[in-house]
C-alpha atoms as a PDB file:
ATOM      1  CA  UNK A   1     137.953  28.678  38.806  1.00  0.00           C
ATOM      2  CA  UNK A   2     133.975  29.565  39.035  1.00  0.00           C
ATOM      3  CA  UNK A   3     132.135  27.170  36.431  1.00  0.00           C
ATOM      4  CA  UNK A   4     128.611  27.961  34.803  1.00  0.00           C
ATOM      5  CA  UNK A   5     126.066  26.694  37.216  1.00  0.00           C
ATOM      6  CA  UNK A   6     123.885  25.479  34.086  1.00  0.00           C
ATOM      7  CA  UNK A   7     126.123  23.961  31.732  1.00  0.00           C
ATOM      8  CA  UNK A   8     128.973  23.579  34.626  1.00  0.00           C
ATOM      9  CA  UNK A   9     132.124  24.426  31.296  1.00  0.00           C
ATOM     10  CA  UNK A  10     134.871  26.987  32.917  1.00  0.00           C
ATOM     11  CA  UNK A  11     132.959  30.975  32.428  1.00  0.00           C
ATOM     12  CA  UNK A  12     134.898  31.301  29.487  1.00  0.00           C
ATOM     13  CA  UNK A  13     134.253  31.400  25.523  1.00  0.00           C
ATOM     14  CA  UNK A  14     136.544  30.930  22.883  1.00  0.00           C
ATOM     15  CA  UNK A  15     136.875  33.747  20.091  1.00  0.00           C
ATOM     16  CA  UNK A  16     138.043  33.969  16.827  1.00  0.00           C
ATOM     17  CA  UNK A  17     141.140  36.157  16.672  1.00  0.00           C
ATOM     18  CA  UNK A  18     140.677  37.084  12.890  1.00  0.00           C
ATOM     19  CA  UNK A  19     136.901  37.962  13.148  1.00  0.00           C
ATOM     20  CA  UNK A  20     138.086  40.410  16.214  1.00  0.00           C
ATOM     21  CA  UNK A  21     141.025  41.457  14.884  1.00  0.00           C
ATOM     22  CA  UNK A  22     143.528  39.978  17.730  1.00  0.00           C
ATOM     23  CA  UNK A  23     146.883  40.665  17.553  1.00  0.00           C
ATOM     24  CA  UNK A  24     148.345  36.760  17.154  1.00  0.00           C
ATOM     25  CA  UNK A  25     152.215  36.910  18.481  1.00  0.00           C
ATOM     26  CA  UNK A  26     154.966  35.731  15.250  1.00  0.00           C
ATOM     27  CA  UNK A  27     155.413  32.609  16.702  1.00  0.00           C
ATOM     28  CA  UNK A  28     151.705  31.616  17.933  1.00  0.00           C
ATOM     29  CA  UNK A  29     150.203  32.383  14.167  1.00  0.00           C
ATOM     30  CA  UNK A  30     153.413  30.204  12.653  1.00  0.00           C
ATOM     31  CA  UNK A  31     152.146  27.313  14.383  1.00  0.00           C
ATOM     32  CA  UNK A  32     148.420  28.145  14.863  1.00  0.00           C
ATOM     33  CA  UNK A  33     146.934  24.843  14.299  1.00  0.00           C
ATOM     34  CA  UNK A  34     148.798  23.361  17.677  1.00  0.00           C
ATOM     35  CA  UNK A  35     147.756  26.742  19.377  1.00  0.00           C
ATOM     36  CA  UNK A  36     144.778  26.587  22.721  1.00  0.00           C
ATOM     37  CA  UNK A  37     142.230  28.583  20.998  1.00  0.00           C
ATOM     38  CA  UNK A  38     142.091  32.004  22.591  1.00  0.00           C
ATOM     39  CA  UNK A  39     139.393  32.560  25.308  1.00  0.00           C
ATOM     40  CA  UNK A  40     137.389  35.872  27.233  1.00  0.00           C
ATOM     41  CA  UNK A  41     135.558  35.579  30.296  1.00  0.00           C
ATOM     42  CA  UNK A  42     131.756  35.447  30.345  1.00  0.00           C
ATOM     43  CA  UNK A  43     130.649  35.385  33.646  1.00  0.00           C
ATOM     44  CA  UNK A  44     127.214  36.719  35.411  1.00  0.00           C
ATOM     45  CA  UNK A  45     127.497  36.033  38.609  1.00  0.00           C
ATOM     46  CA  UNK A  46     124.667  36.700  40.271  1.00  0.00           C
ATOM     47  CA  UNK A  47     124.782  38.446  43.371  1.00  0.00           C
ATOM     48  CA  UNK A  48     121.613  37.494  45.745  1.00  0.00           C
ATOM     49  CA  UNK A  49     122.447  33.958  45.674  1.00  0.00           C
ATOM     50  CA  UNK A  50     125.976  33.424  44.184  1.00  0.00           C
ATOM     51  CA  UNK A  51     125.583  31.818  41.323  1.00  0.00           C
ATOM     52  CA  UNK A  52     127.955  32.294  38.177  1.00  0.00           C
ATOM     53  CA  UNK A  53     126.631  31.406  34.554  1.00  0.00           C
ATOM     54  CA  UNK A  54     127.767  32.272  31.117  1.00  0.00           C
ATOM     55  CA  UNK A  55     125.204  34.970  29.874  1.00  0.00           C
ATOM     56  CA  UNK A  56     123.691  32.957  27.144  1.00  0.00           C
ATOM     57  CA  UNK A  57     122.959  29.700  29.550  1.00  0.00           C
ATOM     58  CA  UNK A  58     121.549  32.151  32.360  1.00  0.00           C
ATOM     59  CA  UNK A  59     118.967  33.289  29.459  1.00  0.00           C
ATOM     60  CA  UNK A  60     118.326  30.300  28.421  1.00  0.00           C
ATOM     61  CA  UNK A  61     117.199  28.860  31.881  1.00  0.00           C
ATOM     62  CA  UNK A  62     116.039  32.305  33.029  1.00  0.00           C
ATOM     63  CA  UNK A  63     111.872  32.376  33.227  1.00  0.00           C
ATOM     64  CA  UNK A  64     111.299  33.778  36.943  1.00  0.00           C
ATOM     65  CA  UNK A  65     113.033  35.776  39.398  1.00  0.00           C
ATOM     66  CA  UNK A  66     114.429  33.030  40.969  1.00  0.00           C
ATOM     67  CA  UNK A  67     117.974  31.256  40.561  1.00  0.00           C
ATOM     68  CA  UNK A  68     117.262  28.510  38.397  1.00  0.00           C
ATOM     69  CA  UNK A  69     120.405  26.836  39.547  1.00  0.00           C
ATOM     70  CA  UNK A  70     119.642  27.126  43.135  1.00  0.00           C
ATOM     71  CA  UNK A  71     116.132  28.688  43.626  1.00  0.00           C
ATOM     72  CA  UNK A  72     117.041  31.386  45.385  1.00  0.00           C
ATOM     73  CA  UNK A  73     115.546  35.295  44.784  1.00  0.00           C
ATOM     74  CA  UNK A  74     117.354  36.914  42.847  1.00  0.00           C
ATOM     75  CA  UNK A  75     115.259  40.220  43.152  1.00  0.00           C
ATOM     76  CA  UNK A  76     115.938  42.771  45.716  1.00  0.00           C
ATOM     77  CA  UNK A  77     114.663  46.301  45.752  1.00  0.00           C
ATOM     78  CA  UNK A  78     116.062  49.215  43.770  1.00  0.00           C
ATOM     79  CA  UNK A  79     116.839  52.610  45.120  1.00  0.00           C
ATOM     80  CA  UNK A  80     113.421  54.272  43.259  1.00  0.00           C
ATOM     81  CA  UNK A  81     111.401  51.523  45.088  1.00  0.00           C
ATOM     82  CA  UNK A  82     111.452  48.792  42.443  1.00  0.00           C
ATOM     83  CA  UNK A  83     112.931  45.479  41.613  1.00  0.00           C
ATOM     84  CA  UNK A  84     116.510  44.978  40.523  1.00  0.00           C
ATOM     85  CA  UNK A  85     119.020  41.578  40.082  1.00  0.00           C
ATOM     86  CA  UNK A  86     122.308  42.675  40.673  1.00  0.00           C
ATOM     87  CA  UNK A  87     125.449  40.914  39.393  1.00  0.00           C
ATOM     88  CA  UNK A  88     128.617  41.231  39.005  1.00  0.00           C
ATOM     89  CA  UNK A  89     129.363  41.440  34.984  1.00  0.00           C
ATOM     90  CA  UNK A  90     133.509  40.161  33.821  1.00  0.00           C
ATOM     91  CA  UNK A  91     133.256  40.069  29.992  1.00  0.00           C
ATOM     92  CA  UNK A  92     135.230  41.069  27.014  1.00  0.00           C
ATOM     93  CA  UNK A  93     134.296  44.731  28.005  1.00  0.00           C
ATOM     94  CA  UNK A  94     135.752  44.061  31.399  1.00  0.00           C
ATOM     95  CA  UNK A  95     134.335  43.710  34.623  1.00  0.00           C
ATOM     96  CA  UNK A  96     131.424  45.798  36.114  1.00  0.00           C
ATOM     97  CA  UNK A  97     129.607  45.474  39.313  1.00  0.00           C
ATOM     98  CA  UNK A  98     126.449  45.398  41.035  1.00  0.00           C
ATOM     99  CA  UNK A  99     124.902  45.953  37.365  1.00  0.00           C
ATOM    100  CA  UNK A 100     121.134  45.677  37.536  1.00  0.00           C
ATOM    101  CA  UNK A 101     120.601  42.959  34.416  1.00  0.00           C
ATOM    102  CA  UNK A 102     116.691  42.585  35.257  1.00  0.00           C
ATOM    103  CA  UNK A 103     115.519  44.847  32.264  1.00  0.00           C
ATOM    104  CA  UNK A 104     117.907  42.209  29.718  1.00  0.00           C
ATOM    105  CA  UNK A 105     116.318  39.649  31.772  1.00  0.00           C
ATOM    106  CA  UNK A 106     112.828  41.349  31.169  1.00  0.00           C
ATOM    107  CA  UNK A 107     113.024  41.867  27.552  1.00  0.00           C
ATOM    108  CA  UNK A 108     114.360  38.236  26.604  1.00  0.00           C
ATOM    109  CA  UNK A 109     111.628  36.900  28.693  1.00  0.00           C
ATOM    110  CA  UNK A 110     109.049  38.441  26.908  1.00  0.00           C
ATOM    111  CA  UNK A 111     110.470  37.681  23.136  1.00  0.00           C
ATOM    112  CA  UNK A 112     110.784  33.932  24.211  1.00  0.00           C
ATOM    113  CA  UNK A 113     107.126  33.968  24.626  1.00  0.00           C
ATOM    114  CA  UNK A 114     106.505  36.330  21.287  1.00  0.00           C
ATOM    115  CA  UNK A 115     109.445  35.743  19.127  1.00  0.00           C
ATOM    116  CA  UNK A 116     107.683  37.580  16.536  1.00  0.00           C
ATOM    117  CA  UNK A 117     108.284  40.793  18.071  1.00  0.00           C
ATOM    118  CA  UNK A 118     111.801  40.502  17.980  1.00  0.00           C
ATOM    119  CA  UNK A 119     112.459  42.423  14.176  1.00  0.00           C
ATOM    120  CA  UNK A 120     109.699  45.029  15.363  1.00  0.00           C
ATOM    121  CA  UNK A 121     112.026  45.627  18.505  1.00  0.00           C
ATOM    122  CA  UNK A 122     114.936  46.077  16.443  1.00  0.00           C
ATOM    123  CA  UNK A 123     113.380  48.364  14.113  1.00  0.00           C
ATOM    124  CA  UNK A 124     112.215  50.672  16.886  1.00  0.00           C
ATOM    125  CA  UNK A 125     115.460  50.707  18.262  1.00  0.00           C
ATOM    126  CA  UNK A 126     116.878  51.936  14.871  1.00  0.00           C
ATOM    127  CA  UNK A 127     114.578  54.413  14.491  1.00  0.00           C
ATOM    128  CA  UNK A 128     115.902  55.314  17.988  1.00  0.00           C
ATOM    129  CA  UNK A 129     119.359  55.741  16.972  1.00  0.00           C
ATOM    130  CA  UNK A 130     117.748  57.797  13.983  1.00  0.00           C
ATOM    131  CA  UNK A 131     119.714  54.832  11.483  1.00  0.00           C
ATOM    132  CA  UNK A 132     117.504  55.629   8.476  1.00  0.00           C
ATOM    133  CA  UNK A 133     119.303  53.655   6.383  1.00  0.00           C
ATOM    134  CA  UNK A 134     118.725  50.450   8.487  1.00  0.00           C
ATOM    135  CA  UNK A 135     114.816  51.466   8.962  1.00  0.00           C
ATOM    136  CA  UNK A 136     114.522  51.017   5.108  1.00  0.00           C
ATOM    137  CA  UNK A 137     116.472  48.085   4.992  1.00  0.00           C
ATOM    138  CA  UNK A 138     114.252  46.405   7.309  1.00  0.00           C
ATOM    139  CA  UNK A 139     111.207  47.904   5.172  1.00  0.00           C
ATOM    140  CA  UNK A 140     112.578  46.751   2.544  1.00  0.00           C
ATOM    141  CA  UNK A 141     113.304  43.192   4.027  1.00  0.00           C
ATOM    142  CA  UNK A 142     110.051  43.200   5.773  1.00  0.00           C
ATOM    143  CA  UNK A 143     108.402  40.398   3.337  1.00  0.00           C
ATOM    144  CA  UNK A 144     111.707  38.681   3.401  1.00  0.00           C
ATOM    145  CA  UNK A 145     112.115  34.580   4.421  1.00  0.00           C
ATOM    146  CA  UNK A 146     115.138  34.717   6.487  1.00  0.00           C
ATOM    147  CA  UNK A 147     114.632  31.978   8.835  1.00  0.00           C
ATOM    148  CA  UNK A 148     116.869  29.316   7.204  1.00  0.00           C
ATOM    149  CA  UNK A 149     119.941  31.695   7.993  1.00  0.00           C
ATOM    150  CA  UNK A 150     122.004  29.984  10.195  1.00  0.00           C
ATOM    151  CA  UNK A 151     125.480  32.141   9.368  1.00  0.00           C
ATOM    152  CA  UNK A 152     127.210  34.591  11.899  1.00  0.00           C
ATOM    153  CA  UNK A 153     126.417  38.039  10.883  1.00  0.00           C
ATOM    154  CA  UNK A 154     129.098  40.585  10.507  1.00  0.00           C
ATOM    155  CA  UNK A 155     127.787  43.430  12.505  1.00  0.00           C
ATOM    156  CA  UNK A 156     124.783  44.838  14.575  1.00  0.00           C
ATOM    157  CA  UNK A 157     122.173  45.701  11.681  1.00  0.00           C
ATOM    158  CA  UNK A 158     122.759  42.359  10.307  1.00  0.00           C
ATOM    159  CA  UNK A 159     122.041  40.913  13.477  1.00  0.00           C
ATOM    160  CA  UNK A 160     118.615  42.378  14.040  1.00  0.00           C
ATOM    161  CA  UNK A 161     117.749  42.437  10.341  1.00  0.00           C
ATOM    162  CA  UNK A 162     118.302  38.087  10.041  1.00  0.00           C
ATOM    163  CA  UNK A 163     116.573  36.292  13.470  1.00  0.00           C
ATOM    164  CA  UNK A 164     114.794  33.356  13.720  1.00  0.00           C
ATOM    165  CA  UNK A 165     111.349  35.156  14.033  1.00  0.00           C
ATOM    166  CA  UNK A 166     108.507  34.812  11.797  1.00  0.00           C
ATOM    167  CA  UNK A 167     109.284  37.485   9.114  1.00  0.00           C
ATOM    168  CA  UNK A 168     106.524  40.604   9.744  1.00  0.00           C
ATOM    169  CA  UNK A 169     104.796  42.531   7.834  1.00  0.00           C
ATOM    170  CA  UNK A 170     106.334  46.622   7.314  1.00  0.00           C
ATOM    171  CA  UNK A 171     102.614  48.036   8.420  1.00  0.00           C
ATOM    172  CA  UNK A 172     103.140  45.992  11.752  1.00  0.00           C
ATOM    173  CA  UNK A 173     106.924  47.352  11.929  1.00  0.00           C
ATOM    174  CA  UNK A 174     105.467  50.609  11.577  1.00  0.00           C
ATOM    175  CA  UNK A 175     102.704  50.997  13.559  1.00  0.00           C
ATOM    176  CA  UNK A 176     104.761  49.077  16.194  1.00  0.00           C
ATOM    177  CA  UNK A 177     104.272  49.952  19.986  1.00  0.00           C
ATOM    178  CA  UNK A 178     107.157  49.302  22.711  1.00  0.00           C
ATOM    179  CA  UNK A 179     104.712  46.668  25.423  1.00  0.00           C
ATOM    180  CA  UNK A 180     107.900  46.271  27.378  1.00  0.00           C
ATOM    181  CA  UNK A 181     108.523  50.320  28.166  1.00  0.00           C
ATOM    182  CA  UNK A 182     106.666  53.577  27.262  1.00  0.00           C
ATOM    183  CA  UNK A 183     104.236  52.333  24.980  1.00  0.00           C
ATOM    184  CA  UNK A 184     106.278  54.657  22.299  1.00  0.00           C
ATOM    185  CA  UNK A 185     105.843  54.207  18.209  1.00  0.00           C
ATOM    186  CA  UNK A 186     108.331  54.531  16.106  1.00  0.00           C
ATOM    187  CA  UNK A 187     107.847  58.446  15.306  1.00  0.00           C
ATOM    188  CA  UNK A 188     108.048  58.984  19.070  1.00  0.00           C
ATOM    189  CA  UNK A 189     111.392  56.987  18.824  1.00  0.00           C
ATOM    190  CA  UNK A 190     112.305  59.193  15.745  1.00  0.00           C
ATOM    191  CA  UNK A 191     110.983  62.418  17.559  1.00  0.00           C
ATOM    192  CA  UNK A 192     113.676  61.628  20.972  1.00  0.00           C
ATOM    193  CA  UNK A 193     116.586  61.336  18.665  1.00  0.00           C
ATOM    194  CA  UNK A 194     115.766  63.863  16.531  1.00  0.00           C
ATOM    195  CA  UNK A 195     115.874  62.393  13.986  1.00  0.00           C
ATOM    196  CA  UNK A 196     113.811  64.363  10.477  1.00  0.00           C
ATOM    197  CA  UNK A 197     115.182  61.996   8.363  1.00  0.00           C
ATOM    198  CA  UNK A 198     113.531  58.547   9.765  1.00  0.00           C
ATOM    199  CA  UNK A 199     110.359  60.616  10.644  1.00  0.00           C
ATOM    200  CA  UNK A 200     109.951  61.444   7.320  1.00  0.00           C
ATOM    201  CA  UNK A 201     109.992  58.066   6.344  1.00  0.00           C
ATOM    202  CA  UNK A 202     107.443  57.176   8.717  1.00  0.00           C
ATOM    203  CA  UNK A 203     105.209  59.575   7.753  1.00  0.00           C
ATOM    204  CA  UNK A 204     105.632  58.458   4.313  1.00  0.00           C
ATOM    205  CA  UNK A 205     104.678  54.978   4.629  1.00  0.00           C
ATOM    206  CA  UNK A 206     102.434  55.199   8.006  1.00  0.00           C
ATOM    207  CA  UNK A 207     100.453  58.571   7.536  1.00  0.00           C
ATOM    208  CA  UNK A 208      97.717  60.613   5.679  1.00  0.00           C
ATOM    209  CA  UNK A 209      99.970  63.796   5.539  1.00  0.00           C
ATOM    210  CA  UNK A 210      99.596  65.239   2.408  1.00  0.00           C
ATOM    211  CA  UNK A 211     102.514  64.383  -0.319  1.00  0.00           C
ATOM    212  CA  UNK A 212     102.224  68.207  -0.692  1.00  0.00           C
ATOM    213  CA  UNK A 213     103.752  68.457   2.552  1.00  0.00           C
ATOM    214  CA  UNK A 214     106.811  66.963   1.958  1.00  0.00           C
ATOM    215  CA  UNK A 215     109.888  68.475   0.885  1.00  0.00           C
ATOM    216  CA  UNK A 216     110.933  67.328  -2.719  1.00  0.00           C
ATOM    217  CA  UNK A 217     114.161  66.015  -1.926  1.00  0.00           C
ATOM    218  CA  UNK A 218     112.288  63.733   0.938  1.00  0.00           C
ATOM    219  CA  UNK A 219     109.995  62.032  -2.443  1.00  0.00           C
ATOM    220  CA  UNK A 220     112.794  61.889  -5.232  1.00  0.00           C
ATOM    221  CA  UNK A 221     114.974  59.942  -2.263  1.00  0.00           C
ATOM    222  CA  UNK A 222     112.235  57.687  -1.348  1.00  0.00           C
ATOM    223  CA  UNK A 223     111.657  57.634  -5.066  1.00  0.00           C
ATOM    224  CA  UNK A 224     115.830  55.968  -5.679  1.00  0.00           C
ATOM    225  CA  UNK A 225     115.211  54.303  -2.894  1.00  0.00           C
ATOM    226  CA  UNK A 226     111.833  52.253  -3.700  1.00  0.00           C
ATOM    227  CA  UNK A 227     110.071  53.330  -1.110  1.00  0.00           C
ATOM    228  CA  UNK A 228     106.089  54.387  -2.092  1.00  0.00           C
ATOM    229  CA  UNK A 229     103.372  55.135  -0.079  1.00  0.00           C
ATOM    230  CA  UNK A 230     100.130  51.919   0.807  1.00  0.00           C
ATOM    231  CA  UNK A 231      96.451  53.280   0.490  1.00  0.00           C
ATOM    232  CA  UNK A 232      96.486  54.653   3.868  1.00  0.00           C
ATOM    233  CA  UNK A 233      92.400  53.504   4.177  1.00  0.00           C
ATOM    234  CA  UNK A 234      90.553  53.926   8.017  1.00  0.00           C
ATOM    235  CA  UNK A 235      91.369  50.715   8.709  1.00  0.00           C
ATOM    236  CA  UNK A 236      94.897  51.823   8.761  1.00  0.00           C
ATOM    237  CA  UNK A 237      96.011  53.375  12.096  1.00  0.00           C
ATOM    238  CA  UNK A 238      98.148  56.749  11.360  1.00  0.00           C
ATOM    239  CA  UNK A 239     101.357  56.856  13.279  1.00  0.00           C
ATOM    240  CA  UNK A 240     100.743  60.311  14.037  1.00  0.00           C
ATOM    241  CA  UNK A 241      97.919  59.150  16.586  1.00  0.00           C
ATOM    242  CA  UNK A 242      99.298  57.006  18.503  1.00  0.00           C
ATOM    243  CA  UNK A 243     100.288  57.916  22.283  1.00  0.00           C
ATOM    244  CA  UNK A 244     102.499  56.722  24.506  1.00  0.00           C
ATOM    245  CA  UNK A 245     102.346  55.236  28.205  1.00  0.00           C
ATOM    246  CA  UNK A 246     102.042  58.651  29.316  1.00  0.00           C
ATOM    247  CA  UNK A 247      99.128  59.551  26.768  1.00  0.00           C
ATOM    248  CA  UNK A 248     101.701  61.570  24.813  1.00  0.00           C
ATOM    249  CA  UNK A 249     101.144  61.980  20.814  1.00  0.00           C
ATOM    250  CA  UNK A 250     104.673  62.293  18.840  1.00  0.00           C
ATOM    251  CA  UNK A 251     103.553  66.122  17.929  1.00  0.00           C
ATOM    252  CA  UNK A 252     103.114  66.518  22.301  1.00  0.00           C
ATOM    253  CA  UNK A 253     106.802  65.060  22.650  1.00  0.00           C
ATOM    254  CA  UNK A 254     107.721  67.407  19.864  1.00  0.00           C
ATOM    255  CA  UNK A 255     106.823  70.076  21.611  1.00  0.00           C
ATOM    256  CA  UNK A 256     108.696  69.015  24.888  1.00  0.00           C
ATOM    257  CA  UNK A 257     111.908  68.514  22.751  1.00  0.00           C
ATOM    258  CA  UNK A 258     111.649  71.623  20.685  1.00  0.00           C
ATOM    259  CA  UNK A 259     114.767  72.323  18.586  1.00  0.00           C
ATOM    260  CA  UNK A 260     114.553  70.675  14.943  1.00  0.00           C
ATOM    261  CA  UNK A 261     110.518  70.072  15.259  1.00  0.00           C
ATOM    262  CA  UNK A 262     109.612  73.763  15.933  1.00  0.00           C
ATOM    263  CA  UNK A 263     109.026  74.302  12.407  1.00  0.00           C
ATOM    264  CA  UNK A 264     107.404  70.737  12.272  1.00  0.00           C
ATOM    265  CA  UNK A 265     104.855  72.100  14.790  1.00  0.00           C
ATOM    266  CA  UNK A 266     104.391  75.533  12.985  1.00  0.00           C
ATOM    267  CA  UNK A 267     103.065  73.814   9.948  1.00  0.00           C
ATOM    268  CA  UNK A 268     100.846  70.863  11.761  1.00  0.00           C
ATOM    269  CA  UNK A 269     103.245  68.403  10.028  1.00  0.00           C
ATOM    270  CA  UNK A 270     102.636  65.797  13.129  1.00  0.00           C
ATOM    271  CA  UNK A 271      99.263  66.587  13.924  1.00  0.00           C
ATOM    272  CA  UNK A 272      96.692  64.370  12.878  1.00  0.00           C
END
């Protein structure tokens, strides 16, 4: 059997059949304590150079494009002309091939050297998936302390929502920008999924629409829900004008996705 090239243990971990809801066989759970504890693969194994690691060792050593077992390149080019590191993938999930990992590798790069983007990442991703009730929670939990938690969370939200970052501030979770992709805010996140809901929010908390703008179900639910909106002063950027990679305001991707924000565009509701 392949062993981690970092840590050199078998490319295995051990899971908790309880927390993953295993099926345990009569006679294995009757005598559980003498059980082997039950094991997955977890095996990267990198396919310039050869190289197997467990995924969490792999970004731990990972800083360059190079093996750090070996030294080899990992990089080779992709089919639209740029760089890719190919591996073969066997996890829980199953096993995958030639799966280009060099974004994953990307983005954990960059939050080792700014760990305090790591909540403001998660948050745009929620307002992604157009989760408005995990955007407030992590509004909400914006001022929040959490790095002394050292328990395992219980799903994805919790995840994101308790790291080991420096807790941020909800205007910087707001006003947010994606450095690793498109440059995209948070209401260009919202406007992709179509999501009304989270925009709504945003514009809220990050804009200078008018409160006479907004539907009254929209204020009595941020009302319940303790949400109120900051002096939005000059020195405040408003969401609305930010722009993308591509110089793109949220109303301009609006207006390429149509659908739910025609009516947003017909009343100048994302227009600065």
């Amino acid at each position: 059997m392949n062993t981690c090239a970092a840590c050199h243990d078998p490319l295995v971990v051990e899971i908790d059949p309880q927390d993953d809801d295993l099926e345990v066989p009569a006679a294995a759970s009757s005598s559980s304590s003498a059980a082997a504890p039950q094991t997955v693969p977890d095996d990267i194994h990198l396919v310039a150079c050869g190289c197997h690691y467990h995924w969490q060792c792999l970004l731990d050593a990972y800083s360059v494009t190079e093996c750090p077992s070996c030294g080899a390149s990992i990089v080779s080019q992709a089919p639209d002309g740029g760089q890719q590191v190919l591996s073969n993938i066997d996890n829980e999930g199953g096993a995958q091939q030639n799966v280009d990992i060099l974004p994953l590798l990307s983005e954990e790069g960059y939050l080792k050297a700014y760990p305090e983007e790591r909540k403001c990442r998660a948050f745009l991703e929620f307002c992604r998936q157009g989760d408005v009730e995990a955007v407030v929670e992590m509004l909400q939990g914006g001022h929040d302390d959490d790095s002394d938690s050292d328990s395992d969370d219980e799903d994805e939200r919790a995840g994101a929502m308790d790291t080991d970052a420096p807790p941020r501030d909800p205007v910087d979770l707001l006003r947010y920008q994606d450095a690793l992709g498109d440059n995209s805010s948070a209401l260009h996140a919202a406007v992709a999924s179509g999501s009304q809901e989270v925009a709504w929010v945003l514009l809220l908390l990050s804009s200078n629409l008018d409160l006479g703008h907004f539907p009254p179900q929209v204020l009595d639910e941020a009302k319940a829900l303790g949400l109120a909106r900051d002096d939005q002063t000059a020195a405040k950027v408003d969401i609305r004008s930010l722009r993308d990679a591509e110089g793109r305001t949220a109303e301009d991707l609006a207006a390429m996705v149509g659908g739910v924000w025609q009516p947003w565009l017909g009343n100048r509701w994302l227009a600065v």
